[in-house]
N, C-alpha and C. Protein backbone atom coordinates (compact mmCIF):
# COMPACT_ATOMS: atom_id res chain seq x y z
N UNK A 1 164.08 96.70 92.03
CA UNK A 1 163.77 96.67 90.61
C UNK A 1 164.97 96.13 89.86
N UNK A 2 164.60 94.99 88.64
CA UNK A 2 166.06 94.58 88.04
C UNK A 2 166.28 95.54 87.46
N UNK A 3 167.47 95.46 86.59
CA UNK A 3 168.30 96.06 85.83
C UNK A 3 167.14 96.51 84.55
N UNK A 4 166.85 94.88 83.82
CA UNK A 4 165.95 94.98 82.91
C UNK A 4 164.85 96.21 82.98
N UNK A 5 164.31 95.91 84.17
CA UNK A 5 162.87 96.76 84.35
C UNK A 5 163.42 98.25 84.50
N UNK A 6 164.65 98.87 85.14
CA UNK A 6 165.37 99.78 84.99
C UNK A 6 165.20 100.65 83.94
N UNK A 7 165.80 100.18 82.80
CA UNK A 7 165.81 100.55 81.30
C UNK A 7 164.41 100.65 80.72
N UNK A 8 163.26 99.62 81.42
CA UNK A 8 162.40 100.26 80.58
C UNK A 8 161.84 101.57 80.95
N UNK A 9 161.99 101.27 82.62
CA UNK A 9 161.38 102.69 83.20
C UNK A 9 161.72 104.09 82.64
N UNK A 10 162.85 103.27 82.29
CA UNK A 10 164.03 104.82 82.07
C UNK A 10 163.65 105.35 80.68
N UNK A 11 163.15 104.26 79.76
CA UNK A 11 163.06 104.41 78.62
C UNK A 11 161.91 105.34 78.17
N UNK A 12 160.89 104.86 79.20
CA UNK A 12 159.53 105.28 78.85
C UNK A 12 159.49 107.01 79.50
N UNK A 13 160.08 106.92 80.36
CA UNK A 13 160.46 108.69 80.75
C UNK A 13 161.24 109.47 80.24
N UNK A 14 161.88 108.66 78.98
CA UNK A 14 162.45 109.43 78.11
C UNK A 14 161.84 110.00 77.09
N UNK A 15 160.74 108.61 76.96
CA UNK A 15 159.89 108.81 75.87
C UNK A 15 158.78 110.09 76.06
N UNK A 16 158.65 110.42 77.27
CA UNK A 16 157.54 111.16 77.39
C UNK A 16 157.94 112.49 77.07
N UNK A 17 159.40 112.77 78.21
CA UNK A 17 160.26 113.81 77.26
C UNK A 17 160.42 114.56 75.90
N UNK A 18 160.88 113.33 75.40
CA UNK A 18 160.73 113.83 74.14
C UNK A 18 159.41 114.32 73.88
N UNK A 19 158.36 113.49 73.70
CA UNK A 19 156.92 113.71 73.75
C UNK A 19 156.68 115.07 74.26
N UNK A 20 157.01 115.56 75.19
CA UNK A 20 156.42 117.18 75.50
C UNK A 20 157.39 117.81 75.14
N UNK A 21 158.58 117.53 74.51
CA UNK A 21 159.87 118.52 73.69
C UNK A 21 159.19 118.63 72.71
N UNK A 22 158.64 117.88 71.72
CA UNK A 22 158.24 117.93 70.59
C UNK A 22 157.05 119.07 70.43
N UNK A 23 156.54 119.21 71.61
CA UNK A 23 155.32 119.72 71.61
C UNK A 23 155.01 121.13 71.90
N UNK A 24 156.21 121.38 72.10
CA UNK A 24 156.70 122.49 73.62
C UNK A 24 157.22 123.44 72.68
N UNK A 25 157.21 124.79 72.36
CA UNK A 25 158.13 125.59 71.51
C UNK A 25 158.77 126.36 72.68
N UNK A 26 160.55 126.54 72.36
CA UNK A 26 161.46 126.87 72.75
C UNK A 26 162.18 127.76 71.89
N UNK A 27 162.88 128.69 72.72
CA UNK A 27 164.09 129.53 72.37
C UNK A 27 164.85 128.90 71.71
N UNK A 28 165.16 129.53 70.55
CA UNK A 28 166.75 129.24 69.67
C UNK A 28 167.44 130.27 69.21
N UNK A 29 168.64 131.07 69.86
CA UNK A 29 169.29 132.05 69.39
C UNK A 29 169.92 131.92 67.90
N UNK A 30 169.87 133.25 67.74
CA UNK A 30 170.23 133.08 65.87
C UNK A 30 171.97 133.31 66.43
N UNK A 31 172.91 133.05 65.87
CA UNK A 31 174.15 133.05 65.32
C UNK A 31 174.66 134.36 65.74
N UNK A 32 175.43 134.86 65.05
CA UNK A 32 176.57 136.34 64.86
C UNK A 32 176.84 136.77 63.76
N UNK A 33 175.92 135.64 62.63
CA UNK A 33 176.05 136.73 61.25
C UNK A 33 177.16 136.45 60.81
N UNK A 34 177.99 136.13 61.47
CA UNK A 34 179.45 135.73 60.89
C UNK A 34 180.05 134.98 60.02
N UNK A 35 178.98 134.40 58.99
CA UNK A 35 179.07 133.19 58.10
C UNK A 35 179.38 133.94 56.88
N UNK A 36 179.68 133.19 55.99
CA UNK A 36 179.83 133.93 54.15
C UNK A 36 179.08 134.56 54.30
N UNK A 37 177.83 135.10 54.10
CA UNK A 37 176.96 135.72 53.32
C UNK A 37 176.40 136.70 54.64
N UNK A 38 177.21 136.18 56.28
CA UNK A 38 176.30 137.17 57.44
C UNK A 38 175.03 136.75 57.99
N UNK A 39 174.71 135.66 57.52
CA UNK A 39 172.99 135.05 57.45
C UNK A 39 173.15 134.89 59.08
N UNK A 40 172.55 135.22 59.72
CA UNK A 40 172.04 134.53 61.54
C UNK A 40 171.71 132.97 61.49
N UNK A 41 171.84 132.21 61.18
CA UNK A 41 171.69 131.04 61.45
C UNK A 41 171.10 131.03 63.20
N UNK A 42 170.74 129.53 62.88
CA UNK A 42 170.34 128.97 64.27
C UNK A 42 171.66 128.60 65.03
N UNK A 43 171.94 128.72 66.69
CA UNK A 43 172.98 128.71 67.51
C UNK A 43 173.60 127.35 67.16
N UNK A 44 174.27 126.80 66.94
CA UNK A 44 174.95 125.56 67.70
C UNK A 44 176.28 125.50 68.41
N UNK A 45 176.79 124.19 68.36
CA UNK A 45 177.69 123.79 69.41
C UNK A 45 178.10 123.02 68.68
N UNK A 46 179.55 122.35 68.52
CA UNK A 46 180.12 120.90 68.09
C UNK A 46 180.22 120.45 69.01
N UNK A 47 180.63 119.11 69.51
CA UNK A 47 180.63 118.08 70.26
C UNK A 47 181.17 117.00 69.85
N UNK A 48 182.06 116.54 70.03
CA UNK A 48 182.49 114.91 69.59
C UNK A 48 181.75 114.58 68.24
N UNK A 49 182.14 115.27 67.19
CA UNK A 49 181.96 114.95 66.04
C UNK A 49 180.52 115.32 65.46
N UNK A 50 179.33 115.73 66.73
CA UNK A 50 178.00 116.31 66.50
C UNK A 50 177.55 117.20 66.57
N UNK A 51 177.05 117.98 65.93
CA UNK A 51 176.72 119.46 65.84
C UNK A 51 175.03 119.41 66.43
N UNK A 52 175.26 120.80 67.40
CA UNK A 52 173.86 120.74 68.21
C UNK A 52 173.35 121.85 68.33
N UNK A 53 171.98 122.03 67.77
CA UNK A 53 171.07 123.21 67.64
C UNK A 53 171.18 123.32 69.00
N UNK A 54 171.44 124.57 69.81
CA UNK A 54 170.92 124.95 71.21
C UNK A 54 169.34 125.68 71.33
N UNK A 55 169.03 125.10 72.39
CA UNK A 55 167.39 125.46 72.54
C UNK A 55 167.38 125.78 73.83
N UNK A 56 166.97 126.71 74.12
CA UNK A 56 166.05 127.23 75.86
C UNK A 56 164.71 127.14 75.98
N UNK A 57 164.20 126.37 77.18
CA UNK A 57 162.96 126.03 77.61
C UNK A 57 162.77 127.74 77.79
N UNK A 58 163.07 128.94 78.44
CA UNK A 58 162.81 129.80 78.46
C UNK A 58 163.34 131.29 78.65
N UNK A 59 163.33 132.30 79.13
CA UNK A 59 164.38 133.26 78.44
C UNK A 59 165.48 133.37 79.75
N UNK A 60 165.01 132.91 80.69
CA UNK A 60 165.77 132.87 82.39
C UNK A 60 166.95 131.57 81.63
N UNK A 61 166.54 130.27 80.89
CA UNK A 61 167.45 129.80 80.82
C UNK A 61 168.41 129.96 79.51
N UNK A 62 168.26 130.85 78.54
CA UNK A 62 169.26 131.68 78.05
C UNK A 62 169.71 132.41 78.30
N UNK A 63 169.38 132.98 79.41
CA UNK A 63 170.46 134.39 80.20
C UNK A 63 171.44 133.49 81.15
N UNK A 64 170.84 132.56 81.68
CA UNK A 64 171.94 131.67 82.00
C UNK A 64 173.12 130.99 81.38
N UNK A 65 172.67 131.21 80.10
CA UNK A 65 173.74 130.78 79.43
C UNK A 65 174.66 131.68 78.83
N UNK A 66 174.17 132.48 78.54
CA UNK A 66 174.29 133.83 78.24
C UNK A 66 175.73 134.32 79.34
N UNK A 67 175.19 134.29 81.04
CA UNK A 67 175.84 134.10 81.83
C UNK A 67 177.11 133.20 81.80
N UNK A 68 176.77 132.04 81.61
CA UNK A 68 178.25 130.67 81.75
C UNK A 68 179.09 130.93 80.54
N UNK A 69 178.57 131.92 79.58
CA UNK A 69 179.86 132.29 78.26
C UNK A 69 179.97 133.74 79.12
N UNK A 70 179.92 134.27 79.86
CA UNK A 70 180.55 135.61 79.74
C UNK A 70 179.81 136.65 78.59
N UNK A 71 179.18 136.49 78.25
CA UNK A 71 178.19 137.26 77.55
C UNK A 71 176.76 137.83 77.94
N UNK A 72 176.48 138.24 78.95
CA UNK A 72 175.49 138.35 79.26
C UNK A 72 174.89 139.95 79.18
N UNK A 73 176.06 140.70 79.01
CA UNK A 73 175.66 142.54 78.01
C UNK A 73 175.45 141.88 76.85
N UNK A 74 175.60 141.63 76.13
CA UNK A 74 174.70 141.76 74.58
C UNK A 74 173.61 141.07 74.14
N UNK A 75 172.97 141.48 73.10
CA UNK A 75 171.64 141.15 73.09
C UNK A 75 171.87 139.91 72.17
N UNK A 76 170.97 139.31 72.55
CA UNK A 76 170.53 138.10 72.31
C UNK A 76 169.40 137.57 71.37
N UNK A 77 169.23 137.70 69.77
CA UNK A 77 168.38 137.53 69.44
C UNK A 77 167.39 136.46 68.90
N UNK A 78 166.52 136.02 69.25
CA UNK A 78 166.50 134.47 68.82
C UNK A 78 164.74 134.21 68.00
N UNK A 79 164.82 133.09 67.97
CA UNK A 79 162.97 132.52 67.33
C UNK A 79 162.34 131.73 68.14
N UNK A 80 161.21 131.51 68.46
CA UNK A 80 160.46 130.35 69.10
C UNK A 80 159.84 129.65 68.07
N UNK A 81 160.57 128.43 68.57
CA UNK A 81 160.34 127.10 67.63
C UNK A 81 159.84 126.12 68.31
N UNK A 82 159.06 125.48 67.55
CA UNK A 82 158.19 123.97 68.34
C UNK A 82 159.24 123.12 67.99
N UNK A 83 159.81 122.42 69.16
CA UNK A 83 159.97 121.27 69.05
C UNK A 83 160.85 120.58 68.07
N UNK A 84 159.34 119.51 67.78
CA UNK A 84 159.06 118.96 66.58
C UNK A 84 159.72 119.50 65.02
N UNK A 85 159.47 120.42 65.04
CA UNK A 85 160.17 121.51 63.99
C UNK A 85 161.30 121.71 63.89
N UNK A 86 162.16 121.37 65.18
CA UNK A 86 163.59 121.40 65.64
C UNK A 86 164.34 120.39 64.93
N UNK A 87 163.82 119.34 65.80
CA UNK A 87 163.81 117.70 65.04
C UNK A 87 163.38 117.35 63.98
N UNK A 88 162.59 117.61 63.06
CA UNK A 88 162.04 117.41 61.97
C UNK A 88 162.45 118.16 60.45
N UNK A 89 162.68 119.29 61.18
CA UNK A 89 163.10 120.17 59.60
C UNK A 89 164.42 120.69 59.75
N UNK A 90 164.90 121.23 61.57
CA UNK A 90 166.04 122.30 60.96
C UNK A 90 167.08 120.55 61.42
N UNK A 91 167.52 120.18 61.93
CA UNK A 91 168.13 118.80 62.26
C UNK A 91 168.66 118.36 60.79
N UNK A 92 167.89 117.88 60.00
CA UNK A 92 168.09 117.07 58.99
C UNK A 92 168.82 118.83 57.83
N UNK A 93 168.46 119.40 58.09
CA UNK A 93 168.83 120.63 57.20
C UNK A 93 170.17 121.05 57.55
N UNK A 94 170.79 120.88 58.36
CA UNK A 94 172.03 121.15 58.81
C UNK A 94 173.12 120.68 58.42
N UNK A 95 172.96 118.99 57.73
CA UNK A 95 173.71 118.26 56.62
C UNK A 95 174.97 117.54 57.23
N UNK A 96 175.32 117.63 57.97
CA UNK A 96 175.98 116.82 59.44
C UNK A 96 175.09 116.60 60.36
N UNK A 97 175.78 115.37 61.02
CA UNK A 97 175.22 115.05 62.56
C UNK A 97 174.58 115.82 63.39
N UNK A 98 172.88 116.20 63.82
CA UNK A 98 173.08 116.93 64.46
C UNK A 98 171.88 116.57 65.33
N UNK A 99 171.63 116.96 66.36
CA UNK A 99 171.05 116.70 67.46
C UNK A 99 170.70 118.12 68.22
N UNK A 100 169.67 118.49 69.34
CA UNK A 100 169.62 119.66 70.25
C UNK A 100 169.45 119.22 71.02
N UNK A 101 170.07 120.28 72.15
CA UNK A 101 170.77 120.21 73.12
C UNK A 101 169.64 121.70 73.89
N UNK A 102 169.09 121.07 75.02
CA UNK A 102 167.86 122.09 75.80
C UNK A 102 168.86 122.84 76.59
N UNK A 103 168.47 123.55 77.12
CA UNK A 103 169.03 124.18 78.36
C UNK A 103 170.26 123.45 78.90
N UNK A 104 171.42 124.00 77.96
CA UNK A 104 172.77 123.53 78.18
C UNK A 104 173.43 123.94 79.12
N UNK A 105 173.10 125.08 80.07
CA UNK A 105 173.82 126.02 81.06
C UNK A 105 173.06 125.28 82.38
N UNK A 106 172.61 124.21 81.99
CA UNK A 106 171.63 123.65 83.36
C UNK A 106 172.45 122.38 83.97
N UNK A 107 173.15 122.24 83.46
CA UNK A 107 174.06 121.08 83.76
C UNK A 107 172.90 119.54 83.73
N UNK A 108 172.84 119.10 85.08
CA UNK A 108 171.86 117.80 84.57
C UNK A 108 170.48 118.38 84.86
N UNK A 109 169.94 119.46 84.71
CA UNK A 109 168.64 119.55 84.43
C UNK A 109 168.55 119.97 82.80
N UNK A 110 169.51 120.07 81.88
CA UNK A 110 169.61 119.82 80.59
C UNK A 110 168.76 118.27 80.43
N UNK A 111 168.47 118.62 78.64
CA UNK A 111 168.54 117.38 77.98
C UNK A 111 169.37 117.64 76.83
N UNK A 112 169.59 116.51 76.06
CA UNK A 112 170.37 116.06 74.77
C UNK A 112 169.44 115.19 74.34
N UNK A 113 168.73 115.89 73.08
CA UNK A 113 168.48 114.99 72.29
C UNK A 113 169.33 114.39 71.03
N UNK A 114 170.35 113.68 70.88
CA UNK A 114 171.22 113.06 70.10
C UNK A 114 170.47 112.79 68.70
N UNK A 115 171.42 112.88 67.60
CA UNK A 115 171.03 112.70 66.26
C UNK A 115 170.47 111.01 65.83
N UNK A 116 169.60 110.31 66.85
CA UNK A 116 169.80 108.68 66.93
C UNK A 116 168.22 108.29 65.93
N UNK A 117 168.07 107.30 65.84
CA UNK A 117 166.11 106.97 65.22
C UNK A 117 165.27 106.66 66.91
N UNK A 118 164.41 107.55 66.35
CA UNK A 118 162.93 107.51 66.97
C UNK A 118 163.28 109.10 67.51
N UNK A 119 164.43 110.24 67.73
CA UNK A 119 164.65 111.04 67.84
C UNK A 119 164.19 111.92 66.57
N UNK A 120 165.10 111.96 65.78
CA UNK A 120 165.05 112.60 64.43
C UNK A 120 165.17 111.96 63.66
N UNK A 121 164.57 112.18 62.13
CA UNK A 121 164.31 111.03 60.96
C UNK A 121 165.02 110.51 60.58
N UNK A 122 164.69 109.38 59.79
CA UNK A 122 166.20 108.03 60.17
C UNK A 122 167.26 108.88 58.97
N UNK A 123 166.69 109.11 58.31
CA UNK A 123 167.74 109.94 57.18
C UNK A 123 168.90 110.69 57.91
N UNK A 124 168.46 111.53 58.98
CA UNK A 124 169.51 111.95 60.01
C UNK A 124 170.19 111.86 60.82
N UNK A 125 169.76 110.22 61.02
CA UNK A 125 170.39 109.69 62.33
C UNK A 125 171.30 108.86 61.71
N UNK A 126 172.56 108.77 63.13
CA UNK A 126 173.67 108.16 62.71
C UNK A 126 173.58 106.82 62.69
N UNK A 127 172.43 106.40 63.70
CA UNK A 127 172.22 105.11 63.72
C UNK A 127 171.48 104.24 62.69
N UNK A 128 171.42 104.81 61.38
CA UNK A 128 170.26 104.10 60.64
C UNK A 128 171.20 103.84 59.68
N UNK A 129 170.88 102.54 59.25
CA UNK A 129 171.67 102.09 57.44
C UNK A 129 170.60 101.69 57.01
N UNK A 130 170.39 102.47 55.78
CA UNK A 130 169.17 102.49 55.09
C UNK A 130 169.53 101.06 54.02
N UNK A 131 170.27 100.54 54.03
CA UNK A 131 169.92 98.91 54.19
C UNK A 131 169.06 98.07 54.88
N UNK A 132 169.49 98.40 56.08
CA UNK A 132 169.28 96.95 56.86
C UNK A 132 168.12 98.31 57.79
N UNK A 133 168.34 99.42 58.01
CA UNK A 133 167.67 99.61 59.39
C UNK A 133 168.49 100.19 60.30
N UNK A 134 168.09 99.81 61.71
CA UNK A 134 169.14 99.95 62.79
C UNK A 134 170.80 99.52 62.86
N UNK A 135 171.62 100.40 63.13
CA UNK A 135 172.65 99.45 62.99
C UNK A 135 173.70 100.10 62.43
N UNK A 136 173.21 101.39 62.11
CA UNK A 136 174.51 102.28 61.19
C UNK A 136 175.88 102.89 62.40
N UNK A 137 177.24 102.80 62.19
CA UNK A 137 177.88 103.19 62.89
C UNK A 137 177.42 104.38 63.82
N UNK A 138 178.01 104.84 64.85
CA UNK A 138 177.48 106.06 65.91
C UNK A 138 178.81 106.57 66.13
């Protein structure tokens, strides 16, 4: 297979991905309360300048994670969220870069969905200049 045909393969199994992420409701642990006001927020992570909602396909893979921080006595309290809802409302609400990140304690059976267009709305993505389109710094 060329290179070319590579990328699309690759592309289109990404696409489907996403496609049943979107569709799929997952674990999202709330926070520690630890903010001004104590509010639980949704979990994240920074990363090279991107902030990432963490999500678990299911509760085995938040105890795993739970596990890889050394935290695995305390409770854990979280919401089940679709998807779509992830990417669509809390993403863009977060007001920085932000992207989710599935089952992060899975190493490459994780995904990353990155803050990019056709991911989350172009308003949120780093890649969009609402000039031209595609094309905004990353």
């Amino acid at each position: 297979m060329q290179g070319a045909d590579k990328a699309v393969v690759r592309r289109r199994e990404f696409a489907a991905l996403l496609g049943e992420f979107r569709r799929t409701a997952v674990l999202v642990p709330l926070g520690d309360g630890a903010g001004p006001e104590g509010e639980r927020g949704l979990l994240t992570a920074d990363l090279g300048g991107v902030r990432f909602i963490l999500a678990f396909s299911d509760e085995q893979a938040l105890a795993r994670y739970a596990v890889a921080r050394g935290e695995a006595a305390r409770e854990w309290v979280y919401q089940s969220i679709l998807g779509a809802r992830l990417l669509d409302v809390a993403v863009p609400a977060v007001g920085v870069p932000c992207g989710v990140a599935l089952d992060c304690a899975d190493g490459e059976g994780g995904m990353v969905f990155p803050p990019v267009c056709g991911i989350v709305p172009d308003a949120a993505a780093v890649d969009f200049d609402a000039d031209g389109g595609l094309g905004g710094a990353v």
